[in-house]
PDB file of N, CA and C in Angstrom:
ATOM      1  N   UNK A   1     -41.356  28.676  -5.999  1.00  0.00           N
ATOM      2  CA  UNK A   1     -40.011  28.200  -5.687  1.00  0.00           C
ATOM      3  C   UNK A   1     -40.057  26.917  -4.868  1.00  0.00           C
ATOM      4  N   UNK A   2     -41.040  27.001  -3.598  1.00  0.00           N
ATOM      5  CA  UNK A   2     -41.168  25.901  -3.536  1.00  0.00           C
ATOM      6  C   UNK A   2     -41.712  24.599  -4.367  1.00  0.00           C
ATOM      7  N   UNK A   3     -42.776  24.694  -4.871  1.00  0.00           N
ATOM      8  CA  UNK A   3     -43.072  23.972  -5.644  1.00  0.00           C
ATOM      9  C   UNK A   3     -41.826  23.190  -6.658  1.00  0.00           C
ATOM     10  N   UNK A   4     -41.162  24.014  -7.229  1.00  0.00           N
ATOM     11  CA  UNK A   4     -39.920  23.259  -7.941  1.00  0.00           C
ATOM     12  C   UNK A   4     -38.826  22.300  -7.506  1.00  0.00           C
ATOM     13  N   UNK A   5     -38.619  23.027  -5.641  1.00  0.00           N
ATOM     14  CA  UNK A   5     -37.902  22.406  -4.857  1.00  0.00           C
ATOM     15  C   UNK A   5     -38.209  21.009  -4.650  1.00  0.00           C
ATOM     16  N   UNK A   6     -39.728  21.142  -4.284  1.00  0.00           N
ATOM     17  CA  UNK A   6     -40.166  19.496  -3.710  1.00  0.00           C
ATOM     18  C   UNK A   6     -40.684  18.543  -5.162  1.00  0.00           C
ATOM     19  N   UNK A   7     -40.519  19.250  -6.369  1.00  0.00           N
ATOM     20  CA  UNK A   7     -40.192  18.601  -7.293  1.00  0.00           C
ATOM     21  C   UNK A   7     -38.762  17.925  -7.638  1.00  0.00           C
ATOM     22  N   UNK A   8     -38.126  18.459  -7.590  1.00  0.00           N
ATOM     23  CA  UNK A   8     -37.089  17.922  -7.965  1.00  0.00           C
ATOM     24  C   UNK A   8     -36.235  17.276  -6.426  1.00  0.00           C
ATOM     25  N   UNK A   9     -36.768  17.467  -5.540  1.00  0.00           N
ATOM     26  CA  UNK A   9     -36.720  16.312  -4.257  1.00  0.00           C
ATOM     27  C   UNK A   9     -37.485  15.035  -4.501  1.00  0.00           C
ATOM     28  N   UNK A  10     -38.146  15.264  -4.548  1.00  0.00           N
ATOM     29  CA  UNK A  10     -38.962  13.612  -5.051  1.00  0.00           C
ATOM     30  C   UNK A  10     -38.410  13.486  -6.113  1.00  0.00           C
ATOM     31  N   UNK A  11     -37.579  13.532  -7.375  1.00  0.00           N
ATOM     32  CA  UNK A  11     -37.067  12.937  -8.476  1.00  0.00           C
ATOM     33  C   UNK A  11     -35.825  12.430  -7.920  1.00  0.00           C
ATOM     34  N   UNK A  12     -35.328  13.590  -7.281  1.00  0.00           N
ATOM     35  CA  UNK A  12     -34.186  12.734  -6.537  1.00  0.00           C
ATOM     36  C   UNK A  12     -34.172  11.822  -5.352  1.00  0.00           C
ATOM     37  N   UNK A  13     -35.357  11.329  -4.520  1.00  0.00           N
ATOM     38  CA  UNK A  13     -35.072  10.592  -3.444  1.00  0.00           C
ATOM     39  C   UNK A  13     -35.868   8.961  -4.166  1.00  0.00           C
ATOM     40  N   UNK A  14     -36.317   9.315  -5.081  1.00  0.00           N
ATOM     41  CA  UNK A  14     -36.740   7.929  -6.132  1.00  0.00           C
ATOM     42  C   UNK A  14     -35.800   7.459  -6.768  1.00  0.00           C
ATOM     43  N   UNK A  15     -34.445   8.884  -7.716  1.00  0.00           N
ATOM     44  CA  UNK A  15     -33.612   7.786  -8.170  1.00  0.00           C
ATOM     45  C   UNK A  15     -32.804   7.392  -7.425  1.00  0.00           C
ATOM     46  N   UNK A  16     -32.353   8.441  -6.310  1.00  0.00           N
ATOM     47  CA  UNK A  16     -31.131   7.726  -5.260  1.00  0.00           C
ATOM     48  C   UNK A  16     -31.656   6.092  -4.869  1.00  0.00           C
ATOM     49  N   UNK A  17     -33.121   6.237  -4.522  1.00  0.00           N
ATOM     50  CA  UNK A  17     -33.664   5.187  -3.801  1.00  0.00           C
ATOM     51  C   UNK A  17     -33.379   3.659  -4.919  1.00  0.00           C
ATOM     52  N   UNK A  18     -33.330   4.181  -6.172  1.00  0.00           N
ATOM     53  CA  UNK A  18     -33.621   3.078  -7.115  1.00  0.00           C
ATOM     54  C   UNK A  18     -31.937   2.845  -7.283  1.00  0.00           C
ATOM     55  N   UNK A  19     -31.209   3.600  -6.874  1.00  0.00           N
ATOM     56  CA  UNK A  19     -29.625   3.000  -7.410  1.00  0.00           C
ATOM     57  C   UNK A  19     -29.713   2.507  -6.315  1.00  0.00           C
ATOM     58  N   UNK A  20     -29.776   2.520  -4.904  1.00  0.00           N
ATOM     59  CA  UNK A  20     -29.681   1.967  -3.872  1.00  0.00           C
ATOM     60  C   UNK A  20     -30.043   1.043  -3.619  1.00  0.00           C
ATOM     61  N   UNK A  21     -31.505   0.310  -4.207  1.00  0.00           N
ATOM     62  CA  UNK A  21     -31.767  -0.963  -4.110  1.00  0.00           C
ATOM     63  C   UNK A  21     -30.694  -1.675  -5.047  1.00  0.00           C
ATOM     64  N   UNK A  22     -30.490  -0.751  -6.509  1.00  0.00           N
ATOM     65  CA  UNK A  22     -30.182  -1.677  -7.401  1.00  0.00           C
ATOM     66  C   UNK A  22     -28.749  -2.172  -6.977  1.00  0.00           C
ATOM     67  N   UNK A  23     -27.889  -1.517  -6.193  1.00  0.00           N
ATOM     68  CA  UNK A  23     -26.754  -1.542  -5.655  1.00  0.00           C
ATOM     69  C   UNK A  23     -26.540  -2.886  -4.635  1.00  0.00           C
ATOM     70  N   UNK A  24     -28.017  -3.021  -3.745  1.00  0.00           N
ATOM     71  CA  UNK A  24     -27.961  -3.690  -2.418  1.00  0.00           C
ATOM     72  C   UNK A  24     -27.734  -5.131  -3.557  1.00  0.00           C
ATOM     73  N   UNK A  25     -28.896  -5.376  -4.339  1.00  0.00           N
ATOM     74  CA  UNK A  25     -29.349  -6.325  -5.542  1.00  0.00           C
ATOM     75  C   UNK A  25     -28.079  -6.698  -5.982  1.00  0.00           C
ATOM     76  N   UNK A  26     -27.036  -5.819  -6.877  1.00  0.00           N
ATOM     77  CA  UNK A  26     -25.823  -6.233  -7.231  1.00  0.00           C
ATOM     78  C   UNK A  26     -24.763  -6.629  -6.622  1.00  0.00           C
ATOM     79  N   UNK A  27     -24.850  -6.268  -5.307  1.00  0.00           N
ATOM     80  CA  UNK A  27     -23.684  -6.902  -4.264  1.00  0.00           C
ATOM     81  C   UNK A  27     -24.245  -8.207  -3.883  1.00  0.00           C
ATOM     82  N   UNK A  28     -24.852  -8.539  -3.929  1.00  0.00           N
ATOM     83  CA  UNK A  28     -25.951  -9.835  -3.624  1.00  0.00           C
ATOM     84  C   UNK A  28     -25.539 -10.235  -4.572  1.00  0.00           C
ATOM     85  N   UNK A  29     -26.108 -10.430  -5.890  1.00  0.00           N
ATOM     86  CA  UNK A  29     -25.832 -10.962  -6.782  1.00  0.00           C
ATOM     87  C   UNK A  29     -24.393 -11.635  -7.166  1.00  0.00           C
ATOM     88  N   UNK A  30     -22.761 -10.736  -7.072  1.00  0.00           N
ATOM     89  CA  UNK A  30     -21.536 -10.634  -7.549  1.00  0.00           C
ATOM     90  C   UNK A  30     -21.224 -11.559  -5.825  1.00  0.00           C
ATOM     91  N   UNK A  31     -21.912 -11.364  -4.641  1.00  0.00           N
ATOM     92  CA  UNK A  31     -21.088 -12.163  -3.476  1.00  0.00           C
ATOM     93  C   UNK A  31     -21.531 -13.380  -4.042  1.00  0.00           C
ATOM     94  N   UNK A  32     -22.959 -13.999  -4.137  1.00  0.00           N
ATOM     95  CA  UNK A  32     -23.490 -15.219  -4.286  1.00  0.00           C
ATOM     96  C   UNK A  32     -23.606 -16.113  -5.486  1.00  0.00           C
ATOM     97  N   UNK A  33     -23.417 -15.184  -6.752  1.00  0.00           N
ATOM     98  CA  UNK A  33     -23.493 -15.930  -8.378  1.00  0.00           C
ATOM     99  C   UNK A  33     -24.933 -16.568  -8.120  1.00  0.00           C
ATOM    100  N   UNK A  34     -25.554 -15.942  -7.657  1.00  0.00           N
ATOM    101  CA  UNK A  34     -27.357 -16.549  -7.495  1.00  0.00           C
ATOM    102  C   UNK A  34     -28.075 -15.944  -8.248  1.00  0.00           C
ATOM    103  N   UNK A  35     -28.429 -15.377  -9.500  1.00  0.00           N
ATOM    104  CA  UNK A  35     -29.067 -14.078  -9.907  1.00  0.00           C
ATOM    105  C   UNK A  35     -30.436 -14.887  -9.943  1.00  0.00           C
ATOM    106  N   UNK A  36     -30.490 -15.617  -9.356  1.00  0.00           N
ATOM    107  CA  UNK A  36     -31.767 -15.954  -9.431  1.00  0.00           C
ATOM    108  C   UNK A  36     -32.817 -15.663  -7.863  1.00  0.00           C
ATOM    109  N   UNK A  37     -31.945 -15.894  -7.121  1.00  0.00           N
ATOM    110  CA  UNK A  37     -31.596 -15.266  -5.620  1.00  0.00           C
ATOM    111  C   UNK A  37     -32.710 -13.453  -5.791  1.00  0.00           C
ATOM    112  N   UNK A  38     -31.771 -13.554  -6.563  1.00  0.00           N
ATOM    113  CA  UNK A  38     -32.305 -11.713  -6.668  1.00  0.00           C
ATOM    114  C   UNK A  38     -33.779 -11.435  -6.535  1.00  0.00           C
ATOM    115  N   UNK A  39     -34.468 -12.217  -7.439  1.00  0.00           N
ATOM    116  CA  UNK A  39     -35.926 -12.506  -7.667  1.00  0.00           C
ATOM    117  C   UNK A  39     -36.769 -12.579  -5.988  1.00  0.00           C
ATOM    118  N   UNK A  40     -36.063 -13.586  -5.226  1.00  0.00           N
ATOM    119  CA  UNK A  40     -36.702 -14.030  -4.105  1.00  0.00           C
ATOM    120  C   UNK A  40     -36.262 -12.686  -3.019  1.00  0.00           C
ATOM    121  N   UNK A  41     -35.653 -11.885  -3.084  1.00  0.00           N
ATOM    122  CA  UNK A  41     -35.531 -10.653  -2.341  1.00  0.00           C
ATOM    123  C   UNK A  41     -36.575 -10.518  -2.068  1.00  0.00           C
ATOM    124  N   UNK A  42     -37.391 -10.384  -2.918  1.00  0.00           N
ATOM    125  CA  UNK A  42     -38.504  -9.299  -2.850  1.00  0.00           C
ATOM    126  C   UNK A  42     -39.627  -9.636  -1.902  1.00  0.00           C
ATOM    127  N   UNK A  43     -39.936 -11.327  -1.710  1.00  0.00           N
ATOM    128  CA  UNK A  43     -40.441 -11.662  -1.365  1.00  0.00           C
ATOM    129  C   UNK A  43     -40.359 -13.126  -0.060  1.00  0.00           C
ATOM    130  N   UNK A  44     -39.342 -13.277  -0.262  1.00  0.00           N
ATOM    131  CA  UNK A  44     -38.864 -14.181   0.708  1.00  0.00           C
ATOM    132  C   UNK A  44     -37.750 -14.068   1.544  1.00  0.00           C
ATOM    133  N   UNK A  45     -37.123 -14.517   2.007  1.00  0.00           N
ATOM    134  CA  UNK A  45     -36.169 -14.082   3.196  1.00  0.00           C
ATOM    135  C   UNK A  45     -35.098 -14.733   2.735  1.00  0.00           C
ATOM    136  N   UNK A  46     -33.898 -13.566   2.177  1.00  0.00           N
ATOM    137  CA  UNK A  46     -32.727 -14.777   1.893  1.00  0.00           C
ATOM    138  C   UNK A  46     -31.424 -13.971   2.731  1.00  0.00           C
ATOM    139  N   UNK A  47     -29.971 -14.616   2.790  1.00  0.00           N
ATOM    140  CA  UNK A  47     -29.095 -14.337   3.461  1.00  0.00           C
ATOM    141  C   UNK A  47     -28.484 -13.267   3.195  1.00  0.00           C
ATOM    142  N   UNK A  48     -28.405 -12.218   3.245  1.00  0.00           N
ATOM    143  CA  UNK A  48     -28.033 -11.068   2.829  1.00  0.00           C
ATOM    144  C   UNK A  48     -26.948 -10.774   3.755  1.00  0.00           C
ATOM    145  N   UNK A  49     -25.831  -9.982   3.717  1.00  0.00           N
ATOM    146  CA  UNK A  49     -24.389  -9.507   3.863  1.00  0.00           C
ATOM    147  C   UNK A  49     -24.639  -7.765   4.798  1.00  0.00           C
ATOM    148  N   UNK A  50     -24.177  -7.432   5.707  1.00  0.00           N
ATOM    149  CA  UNK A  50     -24.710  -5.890   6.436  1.00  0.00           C
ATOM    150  C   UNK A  50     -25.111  -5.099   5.519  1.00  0.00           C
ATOM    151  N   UNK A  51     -23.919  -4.997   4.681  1.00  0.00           N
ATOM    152  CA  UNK A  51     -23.607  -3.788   3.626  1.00  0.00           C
ATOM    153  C   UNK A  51     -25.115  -4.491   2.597  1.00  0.00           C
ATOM    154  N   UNK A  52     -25.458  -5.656   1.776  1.00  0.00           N
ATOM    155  CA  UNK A  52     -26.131  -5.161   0.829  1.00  0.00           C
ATOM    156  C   UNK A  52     -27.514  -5.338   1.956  1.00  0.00           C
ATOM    157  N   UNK A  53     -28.059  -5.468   2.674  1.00  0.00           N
ATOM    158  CA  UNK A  53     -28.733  -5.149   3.449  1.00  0.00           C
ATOM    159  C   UNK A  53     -29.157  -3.756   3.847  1.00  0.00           C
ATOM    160  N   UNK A  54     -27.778  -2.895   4.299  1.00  0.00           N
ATOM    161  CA  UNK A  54     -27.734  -1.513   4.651  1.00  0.00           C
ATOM    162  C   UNK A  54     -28.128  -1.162   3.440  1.00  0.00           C
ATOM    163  N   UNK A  55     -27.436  -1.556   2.114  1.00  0.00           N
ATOM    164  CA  UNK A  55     -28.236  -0.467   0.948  1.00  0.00           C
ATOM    165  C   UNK A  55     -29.544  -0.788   0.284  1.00  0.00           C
ATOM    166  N   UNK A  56     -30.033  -1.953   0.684  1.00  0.00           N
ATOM    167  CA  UNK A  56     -31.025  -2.370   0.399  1.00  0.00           C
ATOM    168  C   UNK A  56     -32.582  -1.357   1.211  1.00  0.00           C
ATOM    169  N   UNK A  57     -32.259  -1.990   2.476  1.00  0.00           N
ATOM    170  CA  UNK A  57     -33.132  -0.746   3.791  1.00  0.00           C
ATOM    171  C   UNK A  57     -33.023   0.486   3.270  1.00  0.00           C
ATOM    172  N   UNK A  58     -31.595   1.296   2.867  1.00  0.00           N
ATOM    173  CA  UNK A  58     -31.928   2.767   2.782  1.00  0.00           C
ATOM    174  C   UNK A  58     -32.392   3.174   1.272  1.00  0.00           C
ATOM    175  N   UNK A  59     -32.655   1.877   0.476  1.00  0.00           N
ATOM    176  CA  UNK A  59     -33.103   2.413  -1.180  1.00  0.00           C
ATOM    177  C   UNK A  59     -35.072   2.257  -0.805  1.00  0.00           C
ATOM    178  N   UNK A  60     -34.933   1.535   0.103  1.00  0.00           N
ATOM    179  CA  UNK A  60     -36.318   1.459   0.021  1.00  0.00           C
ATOM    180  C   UNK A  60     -36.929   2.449   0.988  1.00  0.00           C
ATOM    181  N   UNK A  61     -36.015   3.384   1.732  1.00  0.00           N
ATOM    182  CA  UNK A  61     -36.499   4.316   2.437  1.00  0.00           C
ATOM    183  C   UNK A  61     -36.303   5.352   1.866  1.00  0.00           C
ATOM    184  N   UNK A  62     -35.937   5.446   1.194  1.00  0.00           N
ATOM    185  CA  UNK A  62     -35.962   6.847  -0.140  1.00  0.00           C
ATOM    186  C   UNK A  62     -36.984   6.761  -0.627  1.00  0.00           C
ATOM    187  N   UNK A  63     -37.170   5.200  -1.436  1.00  0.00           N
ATOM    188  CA  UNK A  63     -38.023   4.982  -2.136  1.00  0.00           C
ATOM    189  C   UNK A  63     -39.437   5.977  -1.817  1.00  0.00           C
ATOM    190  N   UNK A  64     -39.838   5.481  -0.381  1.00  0.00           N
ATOM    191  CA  UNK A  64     -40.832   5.626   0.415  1.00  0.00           C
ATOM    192  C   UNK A  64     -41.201   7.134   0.791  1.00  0.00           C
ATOM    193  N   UNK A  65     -39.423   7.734   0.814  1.00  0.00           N
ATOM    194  CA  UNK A  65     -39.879   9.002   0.985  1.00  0.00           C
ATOM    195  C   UNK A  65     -40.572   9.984  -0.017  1.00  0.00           C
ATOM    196  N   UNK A  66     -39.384   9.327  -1.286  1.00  0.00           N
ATOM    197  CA  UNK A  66     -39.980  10.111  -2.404  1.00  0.00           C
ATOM    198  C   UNK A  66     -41.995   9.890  -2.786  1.00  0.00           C
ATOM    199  N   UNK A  67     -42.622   8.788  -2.345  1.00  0.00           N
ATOM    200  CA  UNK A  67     -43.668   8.893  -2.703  1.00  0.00           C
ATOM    201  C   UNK A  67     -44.334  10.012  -1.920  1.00  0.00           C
ATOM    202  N   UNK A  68     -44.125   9.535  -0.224  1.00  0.00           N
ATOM    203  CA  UNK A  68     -44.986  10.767   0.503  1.00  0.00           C
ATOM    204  C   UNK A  68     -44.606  12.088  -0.146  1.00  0.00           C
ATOM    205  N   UNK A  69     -43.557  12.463  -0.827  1.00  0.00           N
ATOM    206  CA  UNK A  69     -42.908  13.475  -0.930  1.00  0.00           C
ATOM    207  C   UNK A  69     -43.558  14.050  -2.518  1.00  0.00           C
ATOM    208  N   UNK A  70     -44.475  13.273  -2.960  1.00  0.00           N
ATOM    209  CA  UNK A  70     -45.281  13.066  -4.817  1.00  0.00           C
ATOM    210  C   UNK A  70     -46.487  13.319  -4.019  1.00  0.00           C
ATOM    211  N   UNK A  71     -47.005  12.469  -2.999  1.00  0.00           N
ATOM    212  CA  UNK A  71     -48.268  12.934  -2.450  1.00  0.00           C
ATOM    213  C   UNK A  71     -48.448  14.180  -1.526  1.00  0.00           C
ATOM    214  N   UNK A  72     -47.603  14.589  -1.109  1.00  0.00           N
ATOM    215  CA  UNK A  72     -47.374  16.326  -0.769  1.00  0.00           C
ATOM    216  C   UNK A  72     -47.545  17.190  -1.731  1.00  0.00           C
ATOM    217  N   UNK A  73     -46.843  17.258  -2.457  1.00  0.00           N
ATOM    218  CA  UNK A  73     -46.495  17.925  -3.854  1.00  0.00           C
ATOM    219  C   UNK A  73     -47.969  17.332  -4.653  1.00  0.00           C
ATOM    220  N   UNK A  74     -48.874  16.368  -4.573  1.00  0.00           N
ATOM    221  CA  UNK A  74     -49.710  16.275  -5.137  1.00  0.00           C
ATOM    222  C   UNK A  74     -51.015  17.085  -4.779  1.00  0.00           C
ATOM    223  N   UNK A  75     -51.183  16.864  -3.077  1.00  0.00           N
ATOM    224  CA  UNK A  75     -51.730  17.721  -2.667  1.00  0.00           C
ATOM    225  C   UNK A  75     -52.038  18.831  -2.243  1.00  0.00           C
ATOM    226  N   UNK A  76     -51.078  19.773  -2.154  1.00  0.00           N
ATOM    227  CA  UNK A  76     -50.550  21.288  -1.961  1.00  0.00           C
ATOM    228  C   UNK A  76     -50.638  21.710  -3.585  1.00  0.00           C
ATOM    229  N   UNK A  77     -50.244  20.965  -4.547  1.00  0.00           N
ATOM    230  CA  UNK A  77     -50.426  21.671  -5.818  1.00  0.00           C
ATOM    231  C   UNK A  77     -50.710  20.852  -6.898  1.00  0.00           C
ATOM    232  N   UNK A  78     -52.144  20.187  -7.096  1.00  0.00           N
ATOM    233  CA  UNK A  78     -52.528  19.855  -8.147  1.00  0.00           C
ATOM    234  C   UNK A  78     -52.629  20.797  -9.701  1.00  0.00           C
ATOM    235  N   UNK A  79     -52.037  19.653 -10.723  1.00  0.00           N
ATOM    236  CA  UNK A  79     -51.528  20.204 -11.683  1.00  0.00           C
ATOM    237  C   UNK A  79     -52.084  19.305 -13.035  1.00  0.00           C
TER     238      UNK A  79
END
């Protein structure tokens, strides 16, 4: 039972995490008409707005959780 639980916790804190970036990404995108902007997120420092900021930080802290949360589940029950 557990095992299923922290399966389907890590599926869900990867996709929440992935609408959440993709969300921070699209408010960025629709404030600035930069979609090119978007690209340099990843790697450079651009002006970002609280809000796509706030969803930006918490997609990538899902993100993050869901992995530790694959390497738990990897190591408690190899499969």
């Amino acid at each position: 039972m557990l095992q299923v639980s922290m399966t389907v916790a890590e599926y869900l804190f990867i996709l929440a995490g992935l609408v959440m970036v993709g969300n921070g990404i699209i408010l960025y995108g629709r404030r600035t008409s930069d979609w090119t902007g978007v690209l340099k997120m990843f790697y450079n420092r651009i002006g970002m707005s609280a809000a796509e900021f706030k969803w930006y930080r918490l997609g990538v802290a899902a993100l993050v959780l869901g992995v530790i949360i694959r390497i738990v589940n990897l190591t408690f029950w190899p499969s």
